[in-house]
N, C-alpha and C. Protein backbone atom coordinates (compact mmCIF):
# COMPACT_ATOMS: atom_id res chain seq x y z
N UNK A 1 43.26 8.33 41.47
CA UNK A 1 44.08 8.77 42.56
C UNK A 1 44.50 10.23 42.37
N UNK A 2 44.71 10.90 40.94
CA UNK A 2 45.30 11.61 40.98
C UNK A 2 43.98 12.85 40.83
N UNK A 3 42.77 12.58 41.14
CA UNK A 3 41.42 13.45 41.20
C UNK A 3 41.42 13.62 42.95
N UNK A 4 42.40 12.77 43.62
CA UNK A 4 41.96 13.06 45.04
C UNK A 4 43.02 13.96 45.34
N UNK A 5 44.24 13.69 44.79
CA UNK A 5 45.60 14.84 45.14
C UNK A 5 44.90 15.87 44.79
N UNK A 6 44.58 16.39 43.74
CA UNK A 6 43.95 17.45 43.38
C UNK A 6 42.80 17.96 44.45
N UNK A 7 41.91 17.28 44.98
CA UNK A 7 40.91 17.66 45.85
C UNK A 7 41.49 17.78 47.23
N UNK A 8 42.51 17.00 47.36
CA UNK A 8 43.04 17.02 48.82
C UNK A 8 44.14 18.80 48.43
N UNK A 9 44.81 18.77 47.13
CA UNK A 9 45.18 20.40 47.64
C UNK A 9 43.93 21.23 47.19
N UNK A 10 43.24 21.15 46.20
CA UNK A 10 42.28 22.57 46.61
C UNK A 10 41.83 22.51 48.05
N UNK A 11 41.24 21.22 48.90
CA UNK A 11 41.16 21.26 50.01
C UNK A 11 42.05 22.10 51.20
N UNK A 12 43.17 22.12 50.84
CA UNK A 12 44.20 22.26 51.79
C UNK A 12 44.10 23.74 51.36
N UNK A 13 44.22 24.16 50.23
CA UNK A 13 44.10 25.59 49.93
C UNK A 13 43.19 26.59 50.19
N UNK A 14 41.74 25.70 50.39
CA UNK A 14 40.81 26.77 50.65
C UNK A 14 40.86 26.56 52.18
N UNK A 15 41.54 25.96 52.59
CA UNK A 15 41.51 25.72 54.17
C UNK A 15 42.17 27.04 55.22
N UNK A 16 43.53 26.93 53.57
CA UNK A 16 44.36 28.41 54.45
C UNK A 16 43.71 29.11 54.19
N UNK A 17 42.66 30.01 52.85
CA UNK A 17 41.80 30.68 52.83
C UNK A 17 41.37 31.25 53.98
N UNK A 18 40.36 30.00 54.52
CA UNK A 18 39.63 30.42 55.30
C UNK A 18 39.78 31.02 56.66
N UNK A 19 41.66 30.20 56.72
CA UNK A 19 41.93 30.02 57.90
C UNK A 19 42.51 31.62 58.31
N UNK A 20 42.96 32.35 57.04
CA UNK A 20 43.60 33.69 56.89
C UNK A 20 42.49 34.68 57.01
N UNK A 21 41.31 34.43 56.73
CA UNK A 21 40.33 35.06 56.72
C UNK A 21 39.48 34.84 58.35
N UNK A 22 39.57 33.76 58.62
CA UNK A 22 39.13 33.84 60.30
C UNK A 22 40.51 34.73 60.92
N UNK A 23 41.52 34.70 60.47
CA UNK A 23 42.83 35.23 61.28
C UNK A 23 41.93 36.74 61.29
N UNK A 24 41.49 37.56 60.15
CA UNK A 24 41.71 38.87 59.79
C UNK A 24 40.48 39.08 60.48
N UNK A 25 39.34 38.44 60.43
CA UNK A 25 38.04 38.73 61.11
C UNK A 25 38.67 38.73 62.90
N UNK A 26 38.82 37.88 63.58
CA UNK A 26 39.30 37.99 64.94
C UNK A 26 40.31 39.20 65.05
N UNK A 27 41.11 39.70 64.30
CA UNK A 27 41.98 40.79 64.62
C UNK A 27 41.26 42.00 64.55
N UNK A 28 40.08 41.75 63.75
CA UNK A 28 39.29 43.22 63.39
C UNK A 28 37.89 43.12 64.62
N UNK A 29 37.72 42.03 65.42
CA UNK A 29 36.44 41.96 66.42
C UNK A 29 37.80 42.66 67.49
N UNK A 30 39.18 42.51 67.86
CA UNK A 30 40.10 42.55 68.52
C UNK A 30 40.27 44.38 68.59
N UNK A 31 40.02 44.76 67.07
CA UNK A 31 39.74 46.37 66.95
C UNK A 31 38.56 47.32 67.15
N UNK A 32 37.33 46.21 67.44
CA UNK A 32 36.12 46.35 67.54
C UNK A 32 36.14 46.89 68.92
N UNK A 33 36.46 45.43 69.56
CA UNK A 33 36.99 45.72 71.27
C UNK A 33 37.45 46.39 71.77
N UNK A 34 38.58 46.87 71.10
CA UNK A 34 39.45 48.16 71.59
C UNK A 34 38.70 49.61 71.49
N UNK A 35 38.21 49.64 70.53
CA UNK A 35 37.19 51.04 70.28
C UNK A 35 36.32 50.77 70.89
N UNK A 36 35.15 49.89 71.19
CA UNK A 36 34.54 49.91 71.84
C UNK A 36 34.54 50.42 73.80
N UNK A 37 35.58 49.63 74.30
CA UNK A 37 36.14 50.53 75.56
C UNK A 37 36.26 52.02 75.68
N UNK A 38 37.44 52.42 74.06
CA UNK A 38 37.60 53.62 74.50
C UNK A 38 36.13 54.04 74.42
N UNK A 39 34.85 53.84 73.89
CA UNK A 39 33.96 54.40 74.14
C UNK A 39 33.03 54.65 74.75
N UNK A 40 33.33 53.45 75.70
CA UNK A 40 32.64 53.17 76.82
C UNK A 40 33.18 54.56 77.95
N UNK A 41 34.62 54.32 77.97
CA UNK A 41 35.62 55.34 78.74
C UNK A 41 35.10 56.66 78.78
N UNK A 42 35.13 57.22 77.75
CA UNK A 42 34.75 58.67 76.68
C UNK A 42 33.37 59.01 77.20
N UNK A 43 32.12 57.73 77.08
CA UNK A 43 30.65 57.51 77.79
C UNK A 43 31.00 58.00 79.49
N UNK A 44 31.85 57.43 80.02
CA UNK A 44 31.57 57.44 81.74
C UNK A 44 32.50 59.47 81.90
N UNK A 45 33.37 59.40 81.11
CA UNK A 45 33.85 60.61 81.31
C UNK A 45 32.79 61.79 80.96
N UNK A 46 32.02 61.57 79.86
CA UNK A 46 30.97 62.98 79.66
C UNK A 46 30.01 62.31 80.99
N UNK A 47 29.76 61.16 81.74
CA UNK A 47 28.67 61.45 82.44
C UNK A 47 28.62 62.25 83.35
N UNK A 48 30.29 62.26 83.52
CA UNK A 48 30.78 62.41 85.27
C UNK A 48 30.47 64.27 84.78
N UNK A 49 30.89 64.83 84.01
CA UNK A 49 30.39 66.18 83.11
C UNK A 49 29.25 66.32 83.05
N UNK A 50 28.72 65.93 82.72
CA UNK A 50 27.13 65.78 83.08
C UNK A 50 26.83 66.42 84.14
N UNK A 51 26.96 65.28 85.06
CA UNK A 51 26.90 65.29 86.81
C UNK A 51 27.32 67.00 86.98
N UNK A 52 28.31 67.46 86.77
CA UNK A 52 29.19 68.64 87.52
C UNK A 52 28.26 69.65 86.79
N UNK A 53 27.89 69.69 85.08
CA UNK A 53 27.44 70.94 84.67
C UNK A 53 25.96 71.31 85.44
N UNK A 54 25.18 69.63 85.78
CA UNK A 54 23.74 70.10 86.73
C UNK A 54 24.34 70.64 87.83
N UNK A 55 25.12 70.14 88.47
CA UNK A 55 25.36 70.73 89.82
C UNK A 55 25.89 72.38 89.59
N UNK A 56 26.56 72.85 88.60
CA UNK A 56 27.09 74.21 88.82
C UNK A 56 25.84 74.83 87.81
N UNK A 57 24.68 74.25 87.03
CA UNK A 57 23.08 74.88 86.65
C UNK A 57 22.51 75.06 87.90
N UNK A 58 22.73 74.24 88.96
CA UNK A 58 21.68 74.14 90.07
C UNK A 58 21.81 75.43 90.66
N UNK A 59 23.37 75.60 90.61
CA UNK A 59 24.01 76.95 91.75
C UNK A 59 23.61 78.13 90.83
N UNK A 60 23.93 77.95 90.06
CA UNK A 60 23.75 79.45 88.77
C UNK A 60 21.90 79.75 89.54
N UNK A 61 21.15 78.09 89.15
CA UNK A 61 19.38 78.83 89.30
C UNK A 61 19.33 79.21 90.66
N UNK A 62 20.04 78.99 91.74
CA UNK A 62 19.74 79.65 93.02
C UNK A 62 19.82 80.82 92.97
N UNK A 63 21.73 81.04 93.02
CA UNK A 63 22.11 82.90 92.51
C UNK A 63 21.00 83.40 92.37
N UNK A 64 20.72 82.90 90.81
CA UNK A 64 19.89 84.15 90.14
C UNK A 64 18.84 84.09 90.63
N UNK A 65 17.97 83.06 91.29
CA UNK A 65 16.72 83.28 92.06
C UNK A 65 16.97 84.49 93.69
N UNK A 66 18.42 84.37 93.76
CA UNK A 66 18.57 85.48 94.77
C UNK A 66 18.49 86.30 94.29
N UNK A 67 19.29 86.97 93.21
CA UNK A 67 19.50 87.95 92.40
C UNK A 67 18.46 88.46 92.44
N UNK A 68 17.36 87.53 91.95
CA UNK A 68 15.61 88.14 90.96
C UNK A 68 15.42 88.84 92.58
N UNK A 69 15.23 88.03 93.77
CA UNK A 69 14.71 89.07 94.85
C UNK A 69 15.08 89.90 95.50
N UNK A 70 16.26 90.11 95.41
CA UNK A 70 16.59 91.41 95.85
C UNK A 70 16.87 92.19 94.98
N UNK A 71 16.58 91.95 93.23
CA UNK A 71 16.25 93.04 92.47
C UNK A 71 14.45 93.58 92.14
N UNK A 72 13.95 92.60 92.65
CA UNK A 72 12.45 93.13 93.11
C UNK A 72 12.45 94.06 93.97
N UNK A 73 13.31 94.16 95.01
CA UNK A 73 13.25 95.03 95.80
C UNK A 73 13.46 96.74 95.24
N UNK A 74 13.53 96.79 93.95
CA UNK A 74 14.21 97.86 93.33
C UNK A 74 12.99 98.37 92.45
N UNK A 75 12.56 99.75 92.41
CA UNK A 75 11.51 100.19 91.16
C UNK A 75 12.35 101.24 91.20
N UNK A 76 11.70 101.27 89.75
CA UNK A 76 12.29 102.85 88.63
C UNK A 76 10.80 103.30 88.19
N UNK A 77 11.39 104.37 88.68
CA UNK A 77 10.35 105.22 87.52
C UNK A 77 10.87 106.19 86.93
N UNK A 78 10.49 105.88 85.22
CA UNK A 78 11.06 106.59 84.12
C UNK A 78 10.57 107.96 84.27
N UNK A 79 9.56 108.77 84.43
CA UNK A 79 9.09 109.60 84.68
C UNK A 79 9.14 110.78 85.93
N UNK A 80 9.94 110.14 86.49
CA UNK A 80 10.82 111.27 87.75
C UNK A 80 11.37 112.48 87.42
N UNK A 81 11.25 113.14 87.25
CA UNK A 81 12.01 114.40 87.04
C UNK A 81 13.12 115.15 88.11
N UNK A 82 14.24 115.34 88.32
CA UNK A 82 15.01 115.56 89.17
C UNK A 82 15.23 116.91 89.18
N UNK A 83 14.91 118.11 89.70
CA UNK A 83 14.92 119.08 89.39
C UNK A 83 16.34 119.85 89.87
N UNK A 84 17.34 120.52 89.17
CA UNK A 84 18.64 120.56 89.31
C UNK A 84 18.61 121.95 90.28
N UNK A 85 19.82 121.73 91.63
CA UNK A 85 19.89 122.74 92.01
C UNK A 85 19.71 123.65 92.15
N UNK A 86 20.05 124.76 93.23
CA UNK A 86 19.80 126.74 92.52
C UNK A 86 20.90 126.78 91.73
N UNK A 87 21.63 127.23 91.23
CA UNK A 87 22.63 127.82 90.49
C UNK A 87 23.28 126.41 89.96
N UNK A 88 22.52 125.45 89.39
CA UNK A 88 23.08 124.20 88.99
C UNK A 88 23.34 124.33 87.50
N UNK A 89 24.87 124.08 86.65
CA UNK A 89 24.83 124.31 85.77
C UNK A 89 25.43 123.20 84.74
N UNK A 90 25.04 121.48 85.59
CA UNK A 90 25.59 120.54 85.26
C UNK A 90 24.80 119.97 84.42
N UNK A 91 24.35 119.30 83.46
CA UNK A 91 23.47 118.71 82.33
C UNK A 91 22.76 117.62 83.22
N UNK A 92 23.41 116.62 83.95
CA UNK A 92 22.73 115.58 84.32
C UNK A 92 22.74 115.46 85.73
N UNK A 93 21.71 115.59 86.52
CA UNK A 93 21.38 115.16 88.04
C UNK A 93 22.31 114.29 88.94
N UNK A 94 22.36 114.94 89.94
CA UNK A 94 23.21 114.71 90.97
C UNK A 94 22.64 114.02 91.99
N UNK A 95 23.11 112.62 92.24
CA UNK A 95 22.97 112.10 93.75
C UNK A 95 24.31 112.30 94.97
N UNK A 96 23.87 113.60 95.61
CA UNK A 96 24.79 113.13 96.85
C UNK A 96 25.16 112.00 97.95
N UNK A 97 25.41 111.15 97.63
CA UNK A 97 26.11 109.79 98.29
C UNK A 97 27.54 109.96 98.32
N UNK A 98 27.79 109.10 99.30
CA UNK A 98 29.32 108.83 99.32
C UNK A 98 29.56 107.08 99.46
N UNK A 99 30.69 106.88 98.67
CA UNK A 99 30.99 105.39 98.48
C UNK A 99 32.48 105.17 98.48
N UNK A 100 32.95 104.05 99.25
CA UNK A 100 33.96 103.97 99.63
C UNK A 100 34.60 103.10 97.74
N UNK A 101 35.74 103.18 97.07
CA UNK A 101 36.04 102.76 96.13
C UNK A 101 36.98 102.61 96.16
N UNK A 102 37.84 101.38 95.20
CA UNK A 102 39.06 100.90 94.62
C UNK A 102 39.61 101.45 93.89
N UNK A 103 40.56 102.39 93.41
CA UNK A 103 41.26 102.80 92.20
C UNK A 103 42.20 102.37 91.61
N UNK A 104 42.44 102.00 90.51
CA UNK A 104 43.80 100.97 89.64
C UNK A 104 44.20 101.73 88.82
N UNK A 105 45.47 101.97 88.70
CA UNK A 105 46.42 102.86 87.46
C UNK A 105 47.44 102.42 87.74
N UNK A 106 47.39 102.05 86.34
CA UNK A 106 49.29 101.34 86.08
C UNK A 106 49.51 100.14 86.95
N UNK A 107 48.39 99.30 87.72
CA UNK A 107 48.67 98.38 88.42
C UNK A 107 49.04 98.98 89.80
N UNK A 108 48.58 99.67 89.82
CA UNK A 108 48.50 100.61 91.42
C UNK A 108 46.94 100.71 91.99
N UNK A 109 46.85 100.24 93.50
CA UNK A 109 45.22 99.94 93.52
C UNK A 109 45.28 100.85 95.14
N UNK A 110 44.53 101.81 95.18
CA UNK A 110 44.61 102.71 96.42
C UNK A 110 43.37 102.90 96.29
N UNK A 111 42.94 103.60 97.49
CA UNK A 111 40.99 103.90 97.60
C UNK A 111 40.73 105.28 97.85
N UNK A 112 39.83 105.43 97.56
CA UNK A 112 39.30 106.78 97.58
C UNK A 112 37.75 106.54 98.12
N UNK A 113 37.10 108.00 98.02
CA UNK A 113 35.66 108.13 98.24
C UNK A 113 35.22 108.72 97.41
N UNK A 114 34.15 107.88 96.45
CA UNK A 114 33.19 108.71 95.41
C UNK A 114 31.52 109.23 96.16
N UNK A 115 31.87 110.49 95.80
CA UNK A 115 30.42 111.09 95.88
C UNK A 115 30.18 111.54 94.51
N UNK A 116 28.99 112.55 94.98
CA UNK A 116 28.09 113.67 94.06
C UNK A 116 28.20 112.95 92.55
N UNK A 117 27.07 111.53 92.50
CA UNK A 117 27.56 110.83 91.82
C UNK A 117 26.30 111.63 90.42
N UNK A 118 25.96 111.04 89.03
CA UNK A 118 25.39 111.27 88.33
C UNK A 118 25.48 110.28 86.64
N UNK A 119 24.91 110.76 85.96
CA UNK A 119 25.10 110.20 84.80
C UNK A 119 26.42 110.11 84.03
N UNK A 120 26.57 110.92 84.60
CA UNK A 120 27.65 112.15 83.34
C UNK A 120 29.52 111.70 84.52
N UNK A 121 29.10 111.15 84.96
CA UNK A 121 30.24 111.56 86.35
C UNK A 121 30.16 111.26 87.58
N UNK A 122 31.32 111.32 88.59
CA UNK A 122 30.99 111.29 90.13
C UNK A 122 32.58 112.24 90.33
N UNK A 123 32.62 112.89 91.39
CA UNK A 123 33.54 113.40 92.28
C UNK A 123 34.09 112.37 93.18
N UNK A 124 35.77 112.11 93.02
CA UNK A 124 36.59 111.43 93.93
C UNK A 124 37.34 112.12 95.17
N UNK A 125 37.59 111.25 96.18
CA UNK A 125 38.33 112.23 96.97
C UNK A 125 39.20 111.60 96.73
N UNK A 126 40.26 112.06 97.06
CA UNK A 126 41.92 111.04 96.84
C UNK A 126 42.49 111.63 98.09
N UNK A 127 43.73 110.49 98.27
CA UNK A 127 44.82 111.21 99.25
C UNK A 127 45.91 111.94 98.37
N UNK A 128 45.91 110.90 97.21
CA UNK A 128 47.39 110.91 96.71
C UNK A 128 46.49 111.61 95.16
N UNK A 129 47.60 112.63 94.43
CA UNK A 129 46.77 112.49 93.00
C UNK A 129 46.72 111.78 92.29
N UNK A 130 46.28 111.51 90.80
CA UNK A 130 46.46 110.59 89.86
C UNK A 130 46.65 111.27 88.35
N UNK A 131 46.98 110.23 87.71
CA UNK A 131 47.12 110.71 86.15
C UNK A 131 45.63 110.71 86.00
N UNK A 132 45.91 111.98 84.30
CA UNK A 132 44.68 111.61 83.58
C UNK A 132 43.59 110.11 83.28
N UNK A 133 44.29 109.51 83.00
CA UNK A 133 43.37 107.84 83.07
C UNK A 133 43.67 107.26 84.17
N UNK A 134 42.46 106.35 84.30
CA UNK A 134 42.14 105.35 85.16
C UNK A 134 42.13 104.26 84.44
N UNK A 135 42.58 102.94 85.42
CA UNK A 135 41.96 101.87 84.49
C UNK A 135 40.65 101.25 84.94
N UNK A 136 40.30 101.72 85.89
CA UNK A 136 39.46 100.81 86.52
C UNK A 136 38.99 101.48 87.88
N UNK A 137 37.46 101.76 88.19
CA UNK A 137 36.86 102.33 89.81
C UNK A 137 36.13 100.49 90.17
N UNK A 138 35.98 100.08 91.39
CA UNK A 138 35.28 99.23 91.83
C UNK A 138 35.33 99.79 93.34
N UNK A 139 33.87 99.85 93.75
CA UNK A 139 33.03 99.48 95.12
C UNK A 139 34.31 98.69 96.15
N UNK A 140 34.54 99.34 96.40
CA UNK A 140 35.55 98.31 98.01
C UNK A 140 35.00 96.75 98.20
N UNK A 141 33.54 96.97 98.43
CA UNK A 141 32.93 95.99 98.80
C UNK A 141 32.20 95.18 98.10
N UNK A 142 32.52 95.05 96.62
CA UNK A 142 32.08 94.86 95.27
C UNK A 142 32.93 93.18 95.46
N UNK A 143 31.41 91.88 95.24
CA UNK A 143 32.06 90.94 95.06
C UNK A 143 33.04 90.48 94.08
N UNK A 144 33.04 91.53 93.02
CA UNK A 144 33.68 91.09 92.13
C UNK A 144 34.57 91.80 91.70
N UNK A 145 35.36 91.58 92.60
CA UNK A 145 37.06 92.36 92.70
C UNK A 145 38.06 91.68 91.80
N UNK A 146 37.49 90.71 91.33
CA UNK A 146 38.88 89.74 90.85
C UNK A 146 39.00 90.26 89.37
N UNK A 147 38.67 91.18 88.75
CA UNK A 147 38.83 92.39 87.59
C UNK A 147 38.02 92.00 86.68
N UNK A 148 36.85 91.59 86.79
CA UNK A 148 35.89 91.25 85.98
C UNK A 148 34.86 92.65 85.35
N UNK A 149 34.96 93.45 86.51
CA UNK A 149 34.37 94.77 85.81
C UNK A 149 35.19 95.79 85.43
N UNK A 150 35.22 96.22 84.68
CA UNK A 150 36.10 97.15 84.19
C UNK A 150 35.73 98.55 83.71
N UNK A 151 35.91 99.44 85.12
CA UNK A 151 35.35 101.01 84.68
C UNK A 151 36.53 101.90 84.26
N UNK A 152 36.78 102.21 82.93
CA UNK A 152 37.90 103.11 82.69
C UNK A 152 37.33 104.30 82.64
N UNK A 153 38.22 105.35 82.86
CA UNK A 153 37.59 106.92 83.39
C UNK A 153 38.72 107.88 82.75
N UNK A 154 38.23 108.78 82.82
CA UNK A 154 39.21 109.62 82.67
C UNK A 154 39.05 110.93 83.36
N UNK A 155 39.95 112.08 84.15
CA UNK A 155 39.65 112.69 85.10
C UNK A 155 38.95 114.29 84.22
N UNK A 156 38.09 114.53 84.57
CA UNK A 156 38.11 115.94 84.11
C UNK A 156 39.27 117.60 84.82
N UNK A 157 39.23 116.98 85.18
CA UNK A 157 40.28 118.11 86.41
C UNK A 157 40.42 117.39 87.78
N UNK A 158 41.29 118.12 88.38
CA UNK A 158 41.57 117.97 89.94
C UNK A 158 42.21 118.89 90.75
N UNK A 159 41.54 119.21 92.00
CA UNK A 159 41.84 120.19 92.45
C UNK A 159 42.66 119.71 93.81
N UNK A 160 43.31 120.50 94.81
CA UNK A 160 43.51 120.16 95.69
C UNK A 160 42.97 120.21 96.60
N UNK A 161 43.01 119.09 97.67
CA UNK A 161 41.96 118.95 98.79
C UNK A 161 41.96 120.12 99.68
């Protein structure tokens, strides 16, 4: 009798064993589960990213397929020679154009007209004068006004109009 008490508690003992050990396995499939969602979650969130980065690749390859043709429309030739004025005593060649422009100093944005443009330089007209620096010339009609280009200058002189 007293070989079955004995078998009836190791029985009973390896019972909680097991029974503590199914407890810890179900709490850890319970942690399985939980990570698993968030990764499912994490999965649907990069797809939807996915989705948006083709759609804003798609727009970028159009742009620049515009870009490419109306910069086809453009040849250089390195070999031009520009032959400078009569009494021209400026180093680098002059295009007379005129272009309507943005001017920024100190967070002050007024317009002017650039001509007699060149390598080296262009001539502004102003209403108003300005200090020695500029922070910035942009094209009036320059899509990209929102201060992405940034021409700093500095004046060589100025005369009055």
């Amino acid at each position: 009798m007293e070989g079955i008490a004995i078998t009836s508690v190791d029985t009973a003992q390896a019972n909680q064993r097991i029974s503590r050990v199914s407890q810890q396995q179900v709490d850890q499939f319970g942690l399985l589960r939980s990570t698993l969602e968030t990764l499912f979650a994490v999965l649907r969130d990069s797809g939807l990213k996915v989705k948006t980065t083709a759609a804003i690749g798609e727009d970028l390859r159009v742009v620049t397929g515009r870009l490419n043709d109306i910069m086809s429309g453009f040849t250089f030739t390195g070999e031009l020679e520009i032959e400078a004025a009569q009494h021209e005593k400026r180093r680098a060649p002059r295009a007379n154009n005129s272009l309507r422009v943005k001017i920024t100093q100190d967070g002050t944005t007024f317009e002017a007209v650039a001509s007699d443009f060149s390598l080296k330089g262009l001539r502004l007209r102003l209403s108003n004068p300005v200090r020695e620096r500029v922070q910035s010339i942009l094209p009036s009609t320059c899509p990209m006004t929102t201060g992405s280009i940034r021409n700093a200058g500095t004046f060589a002189r100025q005369s009055a109009a």
